[in-house]
Protein backbone atom coordinates (compact mmCIF):
# COMPACT_ATOMS: atom_id res chain seq x y z
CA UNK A 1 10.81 3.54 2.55
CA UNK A 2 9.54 0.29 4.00
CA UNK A 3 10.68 1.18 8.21
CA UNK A 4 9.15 4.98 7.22
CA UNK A 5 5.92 3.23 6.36
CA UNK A 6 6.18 0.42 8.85
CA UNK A 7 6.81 3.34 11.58
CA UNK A 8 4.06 5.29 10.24
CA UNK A 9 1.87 2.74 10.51
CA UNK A 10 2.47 1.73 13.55
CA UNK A 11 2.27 5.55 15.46
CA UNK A 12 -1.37 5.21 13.42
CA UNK A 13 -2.21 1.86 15.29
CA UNK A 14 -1.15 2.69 18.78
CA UNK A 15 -1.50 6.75 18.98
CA UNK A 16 -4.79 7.06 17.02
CA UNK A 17 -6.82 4.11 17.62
CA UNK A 18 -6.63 3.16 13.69
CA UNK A 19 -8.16 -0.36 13.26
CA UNK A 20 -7.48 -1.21 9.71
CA UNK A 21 -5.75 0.91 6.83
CA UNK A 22 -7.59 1.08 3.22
CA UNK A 23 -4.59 1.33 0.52
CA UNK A 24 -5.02 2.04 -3.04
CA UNK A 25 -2.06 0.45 -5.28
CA UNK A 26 -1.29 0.64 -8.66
CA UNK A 27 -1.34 -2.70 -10.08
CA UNK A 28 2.39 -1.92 -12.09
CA UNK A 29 3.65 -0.95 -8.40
CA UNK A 30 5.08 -3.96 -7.92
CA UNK A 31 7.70 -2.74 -4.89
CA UNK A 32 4.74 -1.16 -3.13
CA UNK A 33 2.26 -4.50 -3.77
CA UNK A 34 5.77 -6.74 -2.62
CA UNK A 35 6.22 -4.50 0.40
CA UNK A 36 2.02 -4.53 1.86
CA UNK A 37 1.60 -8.29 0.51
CA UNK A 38 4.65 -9.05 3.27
CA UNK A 39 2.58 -6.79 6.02
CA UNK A 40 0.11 -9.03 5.15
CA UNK A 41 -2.43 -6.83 3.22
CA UNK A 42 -5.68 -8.76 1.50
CA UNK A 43 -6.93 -7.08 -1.99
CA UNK A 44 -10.70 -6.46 -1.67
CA UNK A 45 -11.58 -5.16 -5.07
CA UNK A 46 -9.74 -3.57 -8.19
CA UNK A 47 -10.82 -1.36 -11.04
CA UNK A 48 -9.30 0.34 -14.09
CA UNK A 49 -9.01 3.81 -13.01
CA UNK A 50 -10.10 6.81 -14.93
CA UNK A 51 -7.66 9.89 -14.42
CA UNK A 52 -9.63 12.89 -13.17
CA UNK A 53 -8.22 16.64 -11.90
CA UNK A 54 -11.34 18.05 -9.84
CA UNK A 55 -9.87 21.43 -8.43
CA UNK A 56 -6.25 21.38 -10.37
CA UNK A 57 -5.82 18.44 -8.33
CA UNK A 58 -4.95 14.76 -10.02
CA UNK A 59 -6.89 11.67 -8.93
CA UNK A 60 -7.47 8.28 -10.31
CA UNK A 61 -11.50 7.27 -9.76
CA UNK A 62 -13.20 3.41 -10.32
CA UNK A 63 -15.08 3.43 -13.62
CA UNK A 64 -16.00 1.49 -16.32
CA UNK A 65 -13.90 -0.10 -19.19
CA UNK A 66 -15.14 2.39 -21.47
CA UNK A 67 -13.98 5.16 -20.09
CA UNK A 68 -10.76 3.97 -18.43
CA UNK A 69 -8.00 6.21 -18.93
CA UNK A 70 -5.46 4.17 -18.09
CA UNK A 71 -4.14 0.95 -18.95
CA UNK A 72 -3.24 -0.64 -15.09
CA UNK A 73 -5.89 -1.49 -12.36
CA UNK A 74 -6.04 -0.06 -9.11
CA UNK A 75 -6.21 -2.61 -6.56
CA UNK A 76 -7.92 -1.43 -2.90
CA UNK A 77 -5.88 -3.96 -0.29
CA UNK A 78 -7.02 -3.71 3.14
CA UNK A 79 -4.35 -4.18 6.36
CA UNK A 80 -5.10 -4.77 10.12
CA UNK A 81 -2.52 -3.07 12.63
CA UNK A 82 -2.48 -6.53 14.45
CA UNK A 83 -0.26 -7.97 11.41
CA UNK A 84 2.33 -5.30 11.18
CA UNK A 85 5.77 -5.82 13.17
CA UNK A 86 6.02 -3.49 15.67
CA UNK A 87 9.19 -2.40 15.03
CA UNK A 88 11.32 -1.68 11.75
CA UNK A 89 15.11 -3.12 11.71
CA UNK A 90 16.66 -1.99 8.95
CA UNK A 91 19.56 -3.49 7.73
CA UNK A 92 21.79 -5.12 5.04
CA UNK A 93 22.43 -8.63 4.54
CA UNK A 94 23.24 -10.22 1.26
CA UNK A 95 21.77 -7.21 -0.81
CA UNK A 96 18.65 -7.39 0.57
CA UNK A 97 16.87 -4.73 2.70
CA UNK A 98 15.26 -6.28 5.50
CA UNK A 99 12.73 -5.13 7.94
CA UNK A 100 11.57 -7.08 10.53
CA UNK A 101 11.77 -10.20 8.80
CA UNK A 102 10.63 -9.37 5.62
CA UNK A 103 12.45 -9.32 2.81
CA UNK A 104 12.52 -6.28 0.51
């Protein structure tokens, strides 16, 4: 998952133009938190989410403690291209999935 992303990423940064990525994680995420704290992503706000389905389709929206539906915060991280490796290596050493340097 982490050299998909990383590769994703990336094509973003260099083929689009993209100058910083806007990520919504679920505080109980911890793999996904682990994986964009390495990248090097910076939380900018978090909220208790309210879960919504405008059009049959599921969301989670900011709200207020009153009317949160759920018991985990959303936290909205921010990332800058300029911080991601710029290539994956995936391998295997000592059970641990690496990718450019980071540890997963």
């Amino acid at each position: 998952m982490a050299s998909a992303e990383l590769a994703l990423l990336n094509w973003a940064s260099v083929a689009m133009g993209v100058r910083f990525f806007q990520l919504r994680i679920q505080s109980r995420n911890f793999l996904a938190r682990g994986i964009h704290t390495r990248l090097g992503s910076q939380v900018t706000e978090s909220f208790l989410p309210r879960g919504m389905q405008p059009n049959g389709v599921e969301s989670l929206e900011p709200c207020n403690a009153n009317q949160a539906t759920e018991k985990f915060w959303l936290e909205v991280t921010r990332l800058q291209p300029a911080r991601i490796p710029l290539r994956a290596d995936v391998g295997r050493s000592k059970g641990y999935l690496h990718t450019s340097g980071f540890r997963f």
